[in-house]
C-alpha atoms as a PDB file:
ATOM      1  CA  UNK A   1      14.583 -40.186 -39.754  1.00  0.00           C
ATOM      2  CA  UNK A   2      13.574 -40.049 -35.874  1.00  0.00           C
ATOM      3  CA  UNK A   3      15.650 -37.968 -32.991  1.00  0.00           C
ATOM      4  CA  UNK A   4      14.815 -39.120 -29.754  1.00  0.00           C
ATOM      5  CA  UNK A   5      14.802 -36.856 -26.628  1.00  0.00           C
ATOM      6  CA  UNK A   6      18.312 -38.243 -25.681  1.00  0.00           C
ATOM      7  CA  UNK A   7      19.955 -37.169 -28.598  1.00  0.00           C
ATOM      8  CA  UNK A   8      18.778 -33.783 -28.366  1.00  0.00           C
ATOM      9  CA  UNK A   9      19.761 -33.151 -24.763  1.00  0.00           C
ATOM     10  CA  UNK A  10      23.322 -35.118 -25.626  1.00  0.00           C
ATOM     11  CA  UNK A  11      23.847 -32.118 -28.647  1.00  0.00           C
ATOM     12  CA  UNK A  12      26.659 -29.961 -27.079  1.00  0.00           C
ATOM     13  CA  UNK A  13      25.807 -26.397 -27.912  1.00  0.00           C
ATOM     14  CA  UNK A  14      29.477 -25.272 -26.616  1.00  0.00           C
ATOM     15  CA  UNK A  15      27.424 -22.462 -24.587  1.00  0.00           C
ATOM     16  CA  UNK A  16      28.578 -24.100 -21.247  1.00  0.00           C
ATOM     17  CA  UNK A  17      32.092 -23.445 -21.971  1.00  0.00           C
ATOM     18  CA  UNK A  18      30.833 -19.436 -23.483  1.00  0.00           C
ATOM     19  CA  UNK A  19      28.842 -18.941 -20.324  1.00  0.00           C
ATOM     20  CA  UNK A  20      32.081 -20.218 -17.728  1.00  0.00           C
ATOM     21  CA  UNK A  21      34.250 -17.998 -19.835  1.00  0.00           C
ATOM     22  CA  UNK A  22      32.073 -15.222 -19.201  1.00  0.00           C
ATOM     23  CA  UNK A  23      32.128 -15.326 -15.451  1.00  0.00           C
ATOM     24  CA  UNK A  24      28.226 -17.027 -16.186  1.00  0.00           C
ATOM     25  CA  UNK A  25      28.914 -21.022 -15.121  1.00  0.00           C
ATOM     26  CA  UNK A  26      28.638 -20.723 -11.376  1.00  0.00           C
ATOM     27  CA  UNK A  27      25.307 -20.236 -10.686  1.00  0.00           C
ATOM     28  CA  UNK A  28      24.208 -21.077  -7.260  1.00  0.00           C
ATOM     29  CA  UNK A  29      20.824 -22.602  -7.079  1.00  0.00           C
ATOM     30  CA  UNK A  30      20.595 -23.072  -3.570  1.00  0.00           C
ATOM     31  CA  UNK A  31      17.158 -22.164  -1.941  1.00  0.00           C
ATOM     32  CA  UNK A  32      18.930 -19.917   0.516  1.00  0.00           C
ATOM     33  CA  UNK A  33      20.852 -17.884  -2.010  1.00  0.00           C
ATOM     34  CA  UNK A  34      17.609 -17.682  -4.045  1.00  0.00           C
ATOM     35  CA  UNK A  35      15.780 -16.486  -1.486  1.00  0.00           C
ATOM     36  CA  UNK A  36      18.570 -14.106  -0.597  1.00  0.00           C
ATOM     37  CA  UNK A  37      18.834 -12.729  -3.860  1.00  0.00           C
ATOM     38  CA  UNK A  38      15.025 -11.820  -3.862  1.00  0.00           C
ATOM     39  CA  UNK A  39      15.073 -11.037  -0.642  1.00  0.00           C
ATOM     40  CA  UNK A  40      17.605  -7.935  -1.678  1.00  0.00           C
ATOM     41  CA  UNK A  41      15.415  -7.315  -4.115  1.00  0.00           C
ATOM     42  CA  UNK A  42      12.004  -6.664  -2.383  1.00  0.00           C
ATOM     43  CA  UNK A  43      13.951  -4.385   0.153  1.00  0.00           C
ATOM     44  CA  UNK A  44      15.522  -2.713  -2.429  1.00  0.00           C
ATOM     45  CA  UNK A  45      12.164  -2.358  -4.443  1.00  0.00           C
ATOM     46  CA  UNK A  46      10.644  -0.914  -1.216  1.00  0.00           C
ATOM     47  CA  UNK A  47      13.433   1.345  -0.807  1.00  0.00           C
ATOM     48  CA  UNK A  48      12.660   2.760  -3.792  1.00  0.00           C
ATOM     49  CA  UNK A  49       9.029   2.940  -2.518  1.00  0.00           C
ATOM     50  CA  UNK A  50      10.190   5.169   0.158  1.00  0.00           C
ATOM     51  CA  UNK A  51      11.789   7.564  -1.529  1.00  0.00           C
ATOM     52  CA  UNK A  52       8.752   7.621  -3.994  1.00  0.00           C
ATOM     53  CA  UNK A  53       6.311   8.609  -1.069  1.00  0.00           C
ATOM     54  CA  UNK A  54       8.964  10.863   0.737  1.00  0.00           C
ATOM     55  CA  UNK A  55       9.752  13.263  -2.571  1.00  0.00           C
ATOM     56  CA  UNK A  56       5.841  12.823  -3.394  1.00  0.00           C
ATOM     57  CA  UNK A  57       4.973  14.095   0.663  1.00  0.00           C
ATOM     58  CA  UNK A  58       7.326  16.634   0.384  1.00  0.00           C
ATOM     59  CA  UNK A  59       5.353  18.168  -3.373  1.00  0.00           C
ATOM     60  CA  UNK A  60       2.473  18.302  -0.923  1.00  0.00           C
ATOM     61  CA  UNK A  61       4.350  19.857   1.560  1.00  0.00           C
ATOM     62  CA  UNK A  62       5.822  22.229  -0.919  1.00  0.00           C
ATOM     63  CA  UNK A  63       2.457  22.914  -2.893  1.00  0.00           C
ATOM     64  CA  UNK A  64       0.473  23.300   0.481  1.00  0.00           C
ATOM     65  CA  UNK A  65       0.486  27.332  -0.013  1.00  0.00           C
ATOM     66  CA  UNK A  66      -0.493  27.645   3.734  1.00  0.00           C
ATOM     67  CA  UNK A  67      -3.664  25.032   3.682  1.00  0.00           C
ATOM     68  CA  UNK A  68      -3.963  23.244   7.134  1.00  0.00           C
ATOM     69  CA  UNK A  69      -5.173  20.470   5.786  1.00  0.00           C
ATOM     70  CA  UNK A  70      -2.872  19.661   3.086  1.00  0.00           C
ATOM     71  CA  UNK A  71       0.064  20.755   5.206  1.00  0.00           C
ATOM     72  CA  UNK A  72      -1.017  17.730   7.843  1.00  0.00           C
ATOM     73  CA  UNK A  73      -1.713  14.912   4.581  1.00  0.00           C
ATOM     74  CA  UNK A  74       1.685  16.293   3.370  1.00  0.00           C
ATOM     75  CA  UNK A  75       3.029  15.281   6.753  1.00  0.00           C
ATOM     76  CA  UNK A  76       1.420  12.329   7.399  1.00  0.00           C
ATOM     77  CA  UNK A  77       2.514  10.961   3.776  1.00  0.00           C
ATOM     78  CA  UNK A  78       6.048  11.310   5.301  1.00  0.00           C
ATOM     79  CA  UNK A  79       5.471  10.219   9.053  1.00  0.00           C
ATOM     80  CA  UNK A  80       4.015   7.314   7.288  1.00  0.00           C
ATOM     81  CA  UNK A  81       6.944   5.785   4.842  1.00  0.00           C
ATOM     82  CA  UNK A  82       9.137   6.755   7.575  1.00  0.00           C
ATOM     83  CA  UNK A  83       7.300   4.738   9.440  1.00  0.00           C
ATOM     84  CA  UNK A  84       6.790   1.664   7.120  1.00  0.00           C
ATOM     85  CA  UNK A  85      10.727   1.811   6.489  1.00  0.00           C
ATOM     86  CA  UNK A  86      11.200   1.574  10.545  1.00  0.00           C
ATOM     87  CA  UNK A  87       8.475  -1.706  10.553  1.00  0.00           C
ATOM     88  CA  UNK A  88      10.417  -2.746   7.641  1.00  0.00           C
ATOM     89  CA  UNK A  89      13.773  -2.877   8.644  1.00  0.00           C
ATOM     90  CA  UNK A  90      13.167  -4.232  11.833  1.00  0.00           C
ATOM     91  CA  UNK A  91      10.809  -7.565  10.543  1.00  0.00           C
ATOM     92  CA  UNK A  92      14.212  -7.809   8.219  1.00  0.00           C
ATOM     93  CA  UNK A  93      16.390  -7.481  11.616  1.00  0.00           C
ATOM     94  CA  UNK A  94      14.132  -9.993  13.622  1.00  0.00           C
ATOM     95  CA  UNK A  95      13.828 -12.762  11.102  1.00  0.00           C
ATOM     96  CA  UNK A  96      17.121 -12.796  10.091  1.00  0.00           C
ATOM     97  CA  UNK A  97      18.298 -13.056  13.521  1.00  0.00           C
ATOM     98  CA  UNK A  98      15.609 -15.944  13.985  1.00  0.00           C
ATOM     99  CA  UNK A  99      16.704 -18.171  10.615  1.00  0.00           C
ATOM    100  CA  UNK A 100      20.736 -17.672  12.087  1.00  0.00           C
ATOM    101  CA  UNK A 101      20.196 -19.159  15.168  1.00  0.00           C
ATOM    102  CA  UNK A 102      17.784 -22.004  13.837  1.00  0.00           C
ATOM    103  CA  UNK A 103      20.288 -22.353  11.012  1.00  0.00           C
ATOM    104  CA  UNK A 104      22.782 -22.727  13.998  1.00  0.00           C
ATOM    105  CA  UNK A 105      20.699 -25.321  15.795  1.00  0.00           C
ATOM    106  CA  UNK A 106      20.531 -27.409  13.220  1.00  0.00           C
ATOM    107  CA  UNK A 107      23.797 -27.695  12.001  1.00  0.00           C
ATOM    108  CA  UNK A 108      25.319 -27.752  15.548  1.00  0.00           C
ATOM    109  CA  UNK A 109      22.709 -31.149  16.186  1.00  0.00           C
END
């Protein structure tokens, strides 16, 4: 006894009704909500990064006892992520002001 590749994809697991019951059967899969989504995620990933390399400058900062040296790696540690967030947030800002108005353009054509 053979099964051919049709039959197997024609089996109907009942999952698709489970998965729309469960608030799971609407899943966009449009490039620009996929990119969205990861998108959010990188940011919020580097976010994380931040905060990482903010608590971390102020141990230095904090374990310093007086040193020059470490005092000024403790600050530039925070300077720094500060500074990344800033670069960060506005490449965010400028591209998606850029896709809007191409995204505008072409639908208005």
């Amino acid at each position: 006894m053979s099964i051919s590749s049709e039959t197997l994809l024609a089996i109907d697991t009942g999952l698709g009704p489970t998965a729309t019951a469960a608030g799971y059967g609407n899943v966009s899969t449009n490039i620009p909500v996929i990119v969205g989504n990861l998108l959010s995620a990188v940011l919020g990933l580097l976010g994380i990064a931040f905060l990482i390399f903010l608590i971390w400058g102020g141990i230095l900062w904090l374990t310093a006892a007086g040193d020059k040296t470490k005092i000024e790696k403790a600050q530039r540690t925070i300077i720094n992520s500060a500074l990344a967030v800033v670069v960060i947030v506005a490449a965010y800002a400028i591209s998606t002001f850029v896709v809007e108005r191409l995204i505008e353009a072409v639908s208005s054509s």
